[in-house]
N, C-alpha and C. Protein backbone atom coordinates (compact mmCIF):
# COMPACT_ATOMS: atom_id res chain seq x y z
N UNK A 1 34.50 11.17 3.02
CA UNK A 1 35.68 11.77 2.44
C UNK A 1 35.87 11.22 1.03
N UNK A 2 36.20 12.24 0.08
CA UNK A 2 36.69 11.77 -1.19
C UNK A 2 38.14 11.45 -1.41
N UNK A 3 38.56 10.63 -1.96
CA UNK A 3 39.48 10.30 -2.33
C UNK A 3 39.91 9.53 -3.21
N UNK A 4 41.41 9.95 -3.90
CA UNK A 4 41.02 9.29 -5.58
C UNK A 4 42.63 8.34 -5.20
N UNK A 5 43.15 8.39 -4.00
CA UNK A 5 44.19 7.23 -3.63
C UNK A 5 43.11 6.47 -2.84
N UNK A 6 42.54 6.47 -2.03
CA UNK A 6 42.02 5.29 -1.29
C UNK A 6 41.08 4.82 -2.21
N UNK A 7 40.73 3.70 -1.59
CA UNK A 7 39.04 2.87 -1.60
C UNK A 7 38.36 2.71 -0.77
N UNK A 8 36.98 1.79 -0.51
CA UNK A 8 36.72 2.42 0.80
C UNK A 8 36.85 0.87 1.87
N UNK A 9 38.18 0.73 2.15
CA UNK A 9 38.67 -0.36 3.05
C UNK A 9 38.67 0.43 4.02
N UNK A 10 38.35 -0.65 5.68
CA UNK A 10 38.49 0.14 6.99
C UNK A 10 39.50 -0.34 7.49
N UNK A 11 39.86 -0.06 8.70
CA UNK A 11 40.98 -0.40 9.37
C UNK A 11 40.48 -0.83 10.53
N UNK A 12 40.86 -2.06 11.49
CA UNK A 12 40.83 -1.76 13.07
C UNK A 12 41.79 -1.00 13.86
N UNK A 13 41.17 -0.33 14.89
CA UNK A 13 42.42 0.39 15.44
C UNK A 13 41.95 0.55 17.45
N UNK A 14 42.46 0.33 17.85
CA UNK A 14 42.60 0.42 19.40
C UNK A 14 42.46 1.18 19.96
N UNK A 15 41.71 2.11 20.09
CA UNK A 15 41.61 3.40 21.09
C UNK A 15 40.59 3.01 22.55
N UNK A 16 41.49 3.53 23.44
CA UNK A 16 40.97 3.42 24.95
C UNK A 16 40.58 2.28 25.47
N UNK A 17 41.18 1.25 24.52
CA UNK A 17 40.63 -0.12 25.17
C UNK A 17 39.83 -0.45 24.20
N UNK A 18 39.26 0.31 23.27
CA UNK A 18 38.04 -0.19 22.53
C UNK A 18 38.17 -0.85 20.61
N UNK A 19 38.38 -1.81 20.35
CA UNK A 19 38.20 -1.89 18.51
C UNK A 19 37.68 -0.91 18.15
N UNK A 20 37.79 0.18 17.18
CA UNK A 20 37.05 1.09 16.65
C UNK A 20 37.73 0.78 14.76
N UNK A 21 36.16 0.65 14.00
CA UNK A 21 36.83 0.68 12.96
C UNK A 21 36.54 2.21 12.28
N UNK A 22 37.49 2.31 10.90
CA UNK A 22 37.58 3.35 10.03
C UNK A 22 38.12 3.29 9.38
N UNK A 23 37.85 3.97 8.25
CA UNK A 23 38.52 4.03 6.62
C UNK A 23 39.71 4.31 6.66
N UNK A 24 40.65 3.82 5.96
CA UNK A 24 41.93 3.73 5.39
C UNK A 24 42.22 5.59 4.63
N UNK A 25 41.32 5.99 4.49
CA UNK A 25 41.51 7.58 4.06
C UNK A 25 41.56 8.66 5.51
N UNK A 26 40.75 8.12 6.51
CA UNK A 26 40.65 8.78 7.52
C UNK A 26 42.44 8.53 8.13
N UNK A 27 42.64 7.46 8.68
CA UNK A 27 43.70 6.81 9.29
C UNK A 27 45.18 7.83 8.46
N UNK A 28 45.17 7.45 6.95
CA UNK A 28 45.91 8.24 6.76
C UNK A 28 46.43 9.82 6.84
N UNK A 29 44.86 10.35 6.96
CA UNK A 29 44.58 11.79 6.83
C UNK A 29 45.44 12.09 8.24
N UNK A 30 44.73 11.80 9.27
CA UNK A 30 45.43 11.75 10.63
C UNK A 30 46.69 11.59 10.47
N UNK A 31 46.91 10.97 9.71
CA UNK A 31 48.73 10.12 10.45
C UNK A 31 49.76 11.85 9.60
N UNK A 32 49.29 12.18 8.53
CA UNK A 32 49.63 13.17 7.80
C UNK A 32 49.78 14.52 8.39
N UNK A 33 48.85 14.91 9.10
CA UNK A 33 47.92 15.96 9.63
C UNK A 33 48.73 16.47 11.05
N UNK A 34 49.41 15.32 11.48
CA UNK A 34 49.73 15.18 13.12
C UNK A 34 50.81 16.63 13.76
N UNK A 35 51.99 16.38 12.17
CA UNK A 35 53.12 17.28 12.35
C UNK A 35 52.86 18.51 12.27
N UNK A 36 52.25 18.56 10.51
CA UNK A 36 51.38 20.13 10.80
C UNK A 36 50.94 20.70 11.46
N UNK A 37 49.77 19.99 12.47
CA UNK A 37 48.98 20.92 13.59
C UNK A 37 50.24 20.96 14.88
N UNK A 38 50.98 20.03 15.37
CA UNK A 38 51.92 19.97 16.26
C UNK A 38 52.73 21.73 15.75
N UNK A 39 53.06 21.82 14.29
CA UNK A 39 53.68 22.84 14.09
C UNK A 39 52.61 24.34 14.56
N UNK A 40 51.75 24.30 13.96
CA UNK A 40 50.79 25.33 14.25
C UNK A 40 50.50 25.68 15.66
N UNK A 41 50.25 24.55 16.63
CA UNK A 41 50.24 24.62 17.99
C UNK A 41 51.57 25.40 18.12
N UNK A 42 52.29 24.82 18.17
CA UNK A 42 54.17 25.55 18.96
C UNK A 42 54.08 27.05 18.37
N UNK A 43 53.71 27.41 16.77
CA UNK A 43 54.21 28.28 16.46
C UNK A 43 53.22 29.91 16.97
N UNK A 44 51.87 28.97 17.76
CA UNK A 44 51.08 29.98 17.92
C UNK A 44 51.22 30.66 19.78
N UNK A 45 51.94 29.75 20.00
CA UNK A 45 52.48 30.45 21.30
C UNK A 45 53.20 31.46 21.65
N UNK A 46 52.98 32.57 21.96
CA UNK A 46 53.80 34.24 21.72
C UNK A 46 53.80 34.38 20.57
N UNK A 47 52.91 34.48 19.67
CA UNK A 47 52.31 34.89 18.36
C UNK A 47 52.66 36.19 18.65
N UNK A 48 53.55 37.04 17.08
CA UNK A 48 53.69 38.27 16.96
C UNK A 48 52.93 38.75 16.23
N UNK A 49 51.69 37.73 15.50
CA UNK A 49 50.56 38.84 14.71
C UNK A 49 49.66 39.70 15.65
N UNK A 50 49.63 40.54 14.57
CA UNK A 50 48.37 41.38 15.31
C UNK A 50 47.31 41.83 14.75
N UNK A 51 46.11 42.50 15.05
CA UNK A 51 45.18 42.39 14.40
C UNK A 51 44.68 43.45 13.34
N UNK A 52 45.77 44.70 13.60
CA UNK A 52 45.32 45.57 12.76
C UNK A 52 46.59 45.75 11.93
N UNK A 53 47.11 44.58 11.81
CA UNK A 53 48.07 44.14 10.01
C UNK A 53 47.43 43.95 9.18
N UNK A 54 47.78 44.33 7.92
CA UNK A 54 47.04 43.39 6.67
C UNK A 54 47.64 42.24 6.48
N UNK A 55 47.06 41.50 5.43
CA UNK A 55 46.98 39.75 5.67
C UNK A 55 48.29 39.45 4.99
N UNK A 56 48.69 40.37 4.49
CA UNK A 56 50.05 39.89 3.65
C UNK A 56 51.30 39.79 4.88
N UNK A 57 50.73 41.34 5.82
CA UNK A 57 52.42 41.34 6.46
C UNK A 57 52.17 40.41 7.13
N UNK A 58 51.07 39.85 7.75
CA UNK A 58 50.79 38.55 8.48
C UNK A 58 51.53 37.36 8.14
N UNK A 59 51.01 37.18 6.60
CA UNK A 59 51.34 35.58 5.97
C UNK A 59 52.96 36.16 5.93
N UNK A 60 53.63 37.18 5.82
CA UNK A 60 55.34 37.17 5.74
C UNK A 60 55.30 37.24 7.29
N UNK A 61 55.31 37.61 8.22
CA UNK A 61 55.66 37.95 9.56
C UNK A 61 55.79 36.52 10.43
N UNK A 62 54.21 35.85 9.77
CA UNK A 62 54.70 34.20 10.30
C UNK A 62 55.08 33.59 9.48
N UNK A 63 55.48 33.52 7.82
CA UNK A 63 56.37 32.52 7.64
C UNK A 63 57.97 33.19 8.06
N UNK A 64 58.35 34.06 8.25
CA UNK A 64 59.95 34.79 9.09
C UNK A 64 59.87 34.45 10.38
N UNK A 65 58.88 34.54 11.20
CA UNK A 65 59.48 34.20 12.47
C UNK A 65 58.95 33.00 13.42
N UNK A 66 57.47 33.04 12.99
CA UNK A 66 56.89 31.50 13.67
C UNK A 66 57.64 30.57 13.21
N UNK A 67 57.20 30.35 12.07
CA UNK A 67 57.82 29.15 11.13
C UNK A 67 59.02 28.24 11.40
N UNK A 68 60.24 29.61 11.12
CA UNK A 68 61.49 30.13 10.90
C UNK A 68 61.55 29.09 12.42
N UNK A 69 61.45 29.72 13.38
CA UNK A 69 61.87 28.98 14.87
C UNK A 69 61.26 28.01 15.39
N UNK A 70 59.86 27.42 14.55
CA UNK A 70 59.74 25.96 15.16
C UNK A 70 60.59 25.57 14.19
N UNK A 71 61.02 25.54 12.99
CA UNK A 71 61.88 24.54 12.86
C UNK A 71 63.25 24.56 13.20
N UNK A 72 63.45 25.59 13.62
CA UNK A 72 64.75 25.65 14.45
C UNK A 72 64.94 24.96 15.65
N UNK A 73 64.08 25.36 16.48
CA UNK A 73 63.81 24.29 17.58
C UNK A 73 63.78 22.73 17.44
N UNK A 74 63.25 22.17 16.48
CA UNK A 74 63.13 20.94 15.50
C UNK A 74 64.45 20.56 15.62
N UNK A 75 65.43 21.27 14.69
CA UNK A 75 67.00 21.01 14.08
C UNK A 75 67.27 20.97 15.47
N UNK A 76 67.19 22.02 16.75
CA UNK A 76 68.42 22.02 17.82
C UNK A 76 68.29 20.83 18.71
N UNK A 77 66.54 20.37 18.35
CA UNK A 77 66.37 18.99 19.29
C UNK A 77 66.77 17.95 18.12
N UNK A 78 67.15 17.99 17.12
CA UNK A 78 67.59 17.06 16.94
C UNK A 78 68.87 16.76 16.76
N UNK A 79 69.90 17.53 16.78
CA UNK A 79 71.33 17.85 16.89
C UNK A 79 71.53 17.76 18.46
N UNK A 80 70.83 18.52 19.51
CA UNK A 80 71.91 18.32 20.58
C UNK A 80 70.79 17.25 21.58
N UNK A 81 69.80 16.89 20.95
CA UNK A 81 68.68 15.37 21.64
C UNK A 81 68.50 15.78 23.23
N UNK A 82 67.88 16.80 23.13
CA UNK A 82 67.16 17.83 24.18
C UNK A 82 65.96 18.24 23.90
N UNK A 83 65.27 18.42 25.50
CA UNK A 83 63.81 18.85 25.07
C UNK A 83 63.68 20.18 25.56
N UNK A 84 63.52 20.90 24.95
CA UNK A 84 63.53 22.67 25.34
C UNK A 84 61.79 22.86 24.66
N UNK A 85 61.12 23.47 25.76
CA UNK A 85 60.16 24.25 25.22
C UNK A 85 59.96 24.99 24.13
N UNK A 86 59.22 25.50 23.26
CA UNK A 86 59.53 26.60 22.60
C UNK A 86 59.79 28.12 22.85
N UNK A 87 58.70 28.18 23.50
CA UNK A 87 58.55 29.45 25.27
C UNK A 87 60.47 29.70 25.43
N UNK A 88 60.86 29.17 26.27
CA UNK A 88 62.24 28.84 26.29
C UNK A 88 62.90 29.27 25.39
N UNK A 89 62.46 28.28 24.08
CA UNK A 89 63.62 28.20 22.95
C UNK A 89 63.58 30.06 22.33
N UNK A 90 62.79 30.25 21.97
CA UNK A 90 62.19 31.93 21.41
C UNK A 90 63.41 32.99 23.11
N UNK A 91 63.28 32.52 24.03
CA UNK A 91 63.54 33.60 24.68
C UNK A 91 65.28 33.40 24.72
N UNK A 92 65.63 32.07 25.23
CA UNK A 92 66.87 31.99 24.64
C UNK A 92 68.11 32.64 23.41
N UNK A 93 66.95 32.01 21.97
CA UNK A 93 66.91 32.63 20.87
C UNK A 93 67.50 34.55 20.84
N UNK A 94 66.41 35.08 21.36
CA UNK A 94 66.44 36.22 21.37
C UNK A 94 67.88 36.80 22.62
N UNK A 95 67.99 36.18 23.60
CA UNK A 95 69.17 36.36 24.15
C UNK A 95 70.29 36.36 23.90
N UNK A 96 70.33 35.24 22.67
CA UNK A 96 71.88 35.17 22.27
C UNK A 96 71.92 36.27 20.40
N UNK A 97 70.65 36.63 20.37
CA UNK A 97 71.07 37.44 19.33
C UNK A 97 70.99 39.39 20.01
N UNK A 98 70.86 39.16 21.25
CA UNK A 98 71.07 40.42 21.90
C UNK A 98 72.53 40.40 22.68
N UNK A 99 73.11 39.63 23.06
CA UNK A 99 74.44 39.22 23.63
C UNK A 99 75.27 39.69 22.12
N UNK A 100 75.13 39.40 20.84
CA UNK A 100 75.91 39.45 19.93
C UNK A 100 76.82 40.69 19.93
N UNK A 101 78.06 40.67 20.18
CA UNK A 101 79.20 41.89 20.64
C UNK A 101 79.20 42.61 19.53
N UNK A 102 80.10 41.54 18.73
CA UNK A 102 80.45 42.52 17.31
C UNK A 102 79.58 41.83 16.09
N UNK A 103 79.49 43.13 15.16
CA UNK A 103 79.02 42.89 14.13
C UNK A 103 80.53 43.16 13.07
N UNK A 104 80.49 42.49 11.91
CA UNK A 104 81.45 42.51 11.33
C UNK A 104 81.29 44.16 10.65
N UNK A 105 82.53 44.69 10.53
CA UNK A 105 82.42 45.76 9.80
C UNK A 105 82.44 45.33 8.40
N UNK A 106 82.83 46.37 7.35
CA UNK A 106 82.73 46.35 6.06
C UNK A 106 84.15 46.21 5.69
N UNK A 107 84.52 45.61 4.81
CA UNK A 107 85.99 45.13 4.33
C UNK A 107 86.13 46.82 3.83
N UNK A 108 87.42 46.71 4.65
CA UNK A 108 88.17 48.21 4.34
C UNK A 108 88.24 48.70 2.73
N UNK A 109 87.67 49.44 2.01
CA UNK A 109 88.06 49.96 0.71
C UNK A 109 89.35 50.53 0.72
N UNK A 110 89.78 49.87 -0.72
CA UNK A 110 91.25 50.36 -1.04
C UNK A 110 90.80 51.65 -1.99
N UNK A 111 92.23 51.98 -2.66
CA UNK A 111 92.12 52.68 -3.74
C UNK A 111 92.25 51.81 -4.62
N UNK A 112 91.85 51.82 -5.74
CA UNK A 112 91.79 50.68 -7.03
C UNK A 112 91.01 51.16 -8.26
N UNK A 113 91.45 50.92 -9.50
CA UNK A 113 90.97 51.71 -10.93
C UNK A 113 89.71 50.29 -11.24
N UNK A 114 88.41 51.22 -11.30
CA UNK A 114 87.21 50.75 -12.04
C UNK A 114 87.04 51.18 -13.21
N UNK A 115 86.69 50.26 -14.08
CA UNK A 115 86.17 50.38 -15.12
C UNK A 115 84.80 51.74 -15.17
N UNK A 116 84.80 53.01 -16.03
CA UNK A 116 83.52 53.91 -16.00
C UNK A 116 83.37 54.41 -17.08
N UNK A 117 82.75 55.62 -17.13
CA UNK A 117 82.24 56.25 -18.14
C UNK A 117 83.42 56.94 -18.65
N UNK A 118 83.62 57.42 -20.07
CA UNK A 118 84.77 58.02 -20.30
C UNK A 118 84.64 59.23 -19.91
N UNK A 119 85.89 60.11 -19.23
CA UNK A 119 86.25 61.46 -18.90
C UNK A 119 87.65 61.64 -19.06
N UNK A 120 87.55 62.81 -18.24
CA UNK A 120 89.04 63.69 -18.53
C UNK A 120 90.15 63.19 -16.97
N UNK A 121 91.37 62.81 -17.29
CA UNK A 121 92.16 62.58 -16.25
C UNK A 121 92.40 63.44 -15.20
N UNK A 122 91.61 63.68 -13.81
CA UNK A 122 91.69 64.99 -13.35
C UNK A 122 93.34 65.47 -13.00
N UNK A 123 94.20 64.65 -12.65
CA UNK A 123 95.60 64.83 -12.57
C UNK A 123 96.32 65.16 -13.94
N UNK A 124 96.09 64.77 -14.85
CA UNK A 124 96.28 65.46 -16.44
C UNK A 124 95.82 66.61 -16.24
N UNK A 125 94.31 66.71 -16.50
CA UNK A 125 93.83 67.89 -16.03
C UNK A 125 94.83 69.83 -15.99
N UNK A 126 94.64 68.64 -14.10
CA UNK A 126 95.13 70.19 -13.19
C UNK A 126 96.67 70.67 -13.73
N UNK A 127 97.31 69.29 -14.05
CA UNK A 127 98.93 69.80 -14.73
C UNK A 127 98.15 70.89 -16.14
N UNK A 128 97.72 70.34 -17.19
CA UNK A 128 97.88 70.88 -17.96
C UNK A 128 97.12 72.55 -18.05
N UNK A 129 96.07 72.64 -16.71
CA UNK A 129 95.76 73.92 -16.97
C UNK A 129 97.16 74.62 -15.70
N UNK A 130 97.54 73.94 -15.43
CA UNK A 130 98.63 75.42 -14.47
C UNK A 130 99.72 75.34 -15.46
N UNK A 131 100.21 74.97 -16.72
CA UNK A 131 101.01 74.66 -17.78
C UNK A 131 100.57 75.58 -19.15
N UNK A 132 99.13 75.48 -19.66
CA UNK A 132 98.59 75.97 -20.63
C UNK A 132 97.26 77.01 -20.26
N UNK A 133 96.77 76.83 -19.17
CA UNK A 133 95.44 77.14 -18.98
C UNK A 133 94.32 76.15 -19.54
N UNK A 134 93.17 76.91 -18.80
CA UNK A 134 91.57 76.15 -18.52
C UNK A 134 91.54 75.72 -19.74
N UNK A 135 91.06 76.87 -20.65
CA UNK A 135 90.38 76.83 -22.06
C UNK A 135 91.29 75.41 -23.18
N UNK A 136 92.35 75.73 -22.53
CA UNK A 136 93.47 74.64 -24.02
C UNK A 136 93.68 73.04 -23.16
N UNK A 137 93.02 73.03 -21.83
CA UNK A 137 93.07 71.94 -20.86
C UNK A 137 91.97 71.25 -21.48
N UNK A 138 90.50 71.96 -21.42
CA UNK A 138 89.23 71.07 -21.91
C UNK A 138 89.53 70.49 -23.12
N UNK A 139 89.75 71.32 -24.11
CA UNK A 139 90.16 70.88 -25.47
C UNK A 139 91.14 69.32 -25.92
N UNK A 140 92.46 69.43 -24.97
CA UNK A 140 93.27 68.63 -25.36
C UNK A 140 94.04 67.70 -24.25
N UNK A 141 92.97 67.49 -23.27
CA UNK A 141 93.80 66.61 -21.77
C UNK A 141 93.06 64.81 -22.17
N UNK A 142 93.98 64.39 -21.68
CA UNK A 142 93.50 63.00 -22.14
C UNK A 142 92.17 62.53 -21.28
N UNK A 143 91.46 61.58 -22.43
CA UNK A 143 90.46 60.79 -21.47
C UNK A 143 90.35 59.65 -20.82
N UNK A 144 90.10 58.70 -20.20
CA UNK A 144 90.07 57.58 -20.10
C UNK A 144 88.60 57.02 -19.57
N UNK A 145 88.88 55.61 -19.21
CA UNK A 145 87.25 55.32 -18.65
C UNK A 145 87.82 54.70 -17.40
N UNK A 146 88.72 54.80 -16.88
CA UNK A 146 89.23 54.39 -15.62
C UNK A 146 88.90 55.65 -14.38
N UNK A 147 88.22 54.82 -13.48
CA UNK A 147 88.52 55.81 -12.26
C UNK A 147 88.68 55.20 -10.79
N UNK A 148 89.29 56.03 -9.73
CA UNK A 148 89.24 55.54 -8.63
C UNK A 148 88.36 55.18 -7.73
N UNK A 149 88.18 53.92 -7.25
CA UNK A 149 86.99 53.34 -6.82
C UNK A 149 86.68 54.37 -5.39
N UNK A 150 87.72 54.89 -4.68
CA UNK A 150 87.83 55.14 -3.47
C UNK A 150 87.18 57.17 -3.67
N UNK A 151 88.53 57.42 -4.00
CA UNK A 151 88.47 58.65 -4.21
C UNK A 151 87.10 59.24 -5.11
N UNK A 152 86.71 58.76 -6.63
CA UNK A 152 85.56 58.63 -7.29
C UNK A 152 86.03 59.89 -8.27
N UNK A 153 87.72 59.62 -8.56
CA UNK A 153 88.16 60.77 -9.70
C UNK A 153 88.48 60.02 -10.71
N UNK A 154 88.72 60.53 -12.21
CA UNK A 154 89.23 59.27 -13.06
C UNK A 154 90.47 59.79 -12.95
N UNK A 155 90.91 58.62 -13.56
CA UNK A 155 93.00 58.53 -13.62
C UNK A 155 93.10 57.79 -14.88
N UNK A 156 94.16 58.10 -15.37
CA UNK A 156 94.82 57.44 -16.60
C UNK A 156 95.64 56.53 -15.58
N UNK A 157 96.03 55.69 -16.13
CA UNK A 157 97.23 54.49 -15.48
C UNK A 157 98.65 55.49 -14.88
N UNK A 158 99.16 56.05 -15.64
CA UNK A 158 100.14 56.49 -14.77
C UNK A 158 100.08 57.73 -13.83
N UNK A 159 98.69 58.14 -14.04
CA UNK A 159 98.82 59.47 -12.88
C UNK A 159 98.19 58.48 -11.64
N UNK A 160 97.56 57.69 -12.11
CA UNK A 160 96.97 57.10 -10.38
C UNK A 160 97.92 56.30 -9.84
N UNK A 161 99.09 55.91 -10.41
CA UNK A 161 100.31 55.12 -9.78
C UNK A 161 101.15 56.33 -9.16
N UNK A 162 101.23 57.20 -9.97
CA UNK A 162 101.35 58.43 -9.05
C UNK A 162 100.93 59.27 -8.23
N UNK A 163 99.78 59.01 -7.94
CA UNK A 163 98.54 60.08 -7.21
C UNK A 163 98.80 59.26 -5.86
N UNK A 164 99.08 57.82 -5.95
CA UNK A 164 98.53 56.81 -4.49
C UNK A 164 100.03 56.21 -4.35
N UNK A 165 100.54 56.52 -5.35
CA UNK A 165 101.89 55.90 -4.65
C UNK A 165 102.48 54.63 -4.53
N UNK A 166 101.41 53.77 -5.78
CA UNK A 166 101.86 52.11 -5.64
C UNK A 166 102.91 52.24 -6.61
N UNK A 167 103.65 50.90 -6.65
CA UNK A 167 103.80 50.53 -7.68
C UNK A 167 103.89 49.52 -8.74
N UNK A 168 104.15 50.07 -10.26
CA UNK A 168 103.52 49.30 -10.70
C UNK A 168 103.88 47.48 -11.04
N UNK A 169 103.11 46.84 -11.00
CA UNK A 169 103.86 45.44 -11.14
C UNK A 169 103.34 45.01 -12.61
């Protein structure tokens, strides 16, 4: 083995009863190596690749879900200092995100003036053509760049305090 941290010092080390020596690069390599493959083992158990993916959705498919849940499993054994399989942990997993009742809905939209493109006040507008008509409405109805976020009409400030009925503060 090359290596530009070691030298080539050995180590004694004890296996099966026996002195066995070896390099200080090996010893470390191992000691490094241990978690990784421990991870690879767990994460290849109920493997969701398959074989006629390409290699990309592969490399995303296991870093999202192999990955993703050995180290989850990791965090839950080390927070609640339990030993759960992974087998287990994955089916569990999937139980309590199928149990899930509610999903949050979407925060209710109000009515409320956004900033937009400039146009014509459609409530100006409609007054001024049942007042003057179409033709003298396009010509001379006010514009603004305000419109209603909800509805998706523009308003000048005081027809949309009038259109919705707030008021104003």
């Amino acid at each position: 083995m090359i290596s530009t941290k070691h030298d080539s010092t050995t180590t004694d080390l004890q296996i099966r009863g026996k002195t066995v020596k070896k390099p200080k690069v090996v010893v470390d390599y191992n000691i490094g190596k241990s978690s990784i493959v421990l991870s690879d083992q767990m994460s290849s158990y109920s493997n969701p690749l398959r074989r006629s993916q390409k290699w990309y959705r592969k490399v995303t498919l296991d870093a999202l879900l192999n990955i993703s849940v050995v180290n989850a499993l990791v965090l839950f054994q080390a927070v609640t200092s339990s030993k759960l399989s992974i087998t287990d942990f994955r089916a569990q997993l999937v139980e309590q995100l199928i149990k899930k009742e509610s999903i949050p809905e979407n925060i209710p939209e109000t009515h409320k003036l956004v900033k937009s493109n400039r146009s014509k006040c459609s409530k100006c507008y409609a007054k001024m053509v049942i007042a003057k008509g179409r033709t003298f409405a396009q010509k001379h109805v006010n514009k603004t760049f305000t419109k209603c976020f909800l509805c998706d009409k523009y308003f000048c400030m005081n027809c949309f305090f009038e259109e919705h009925k707030f008021v104003k503060k």
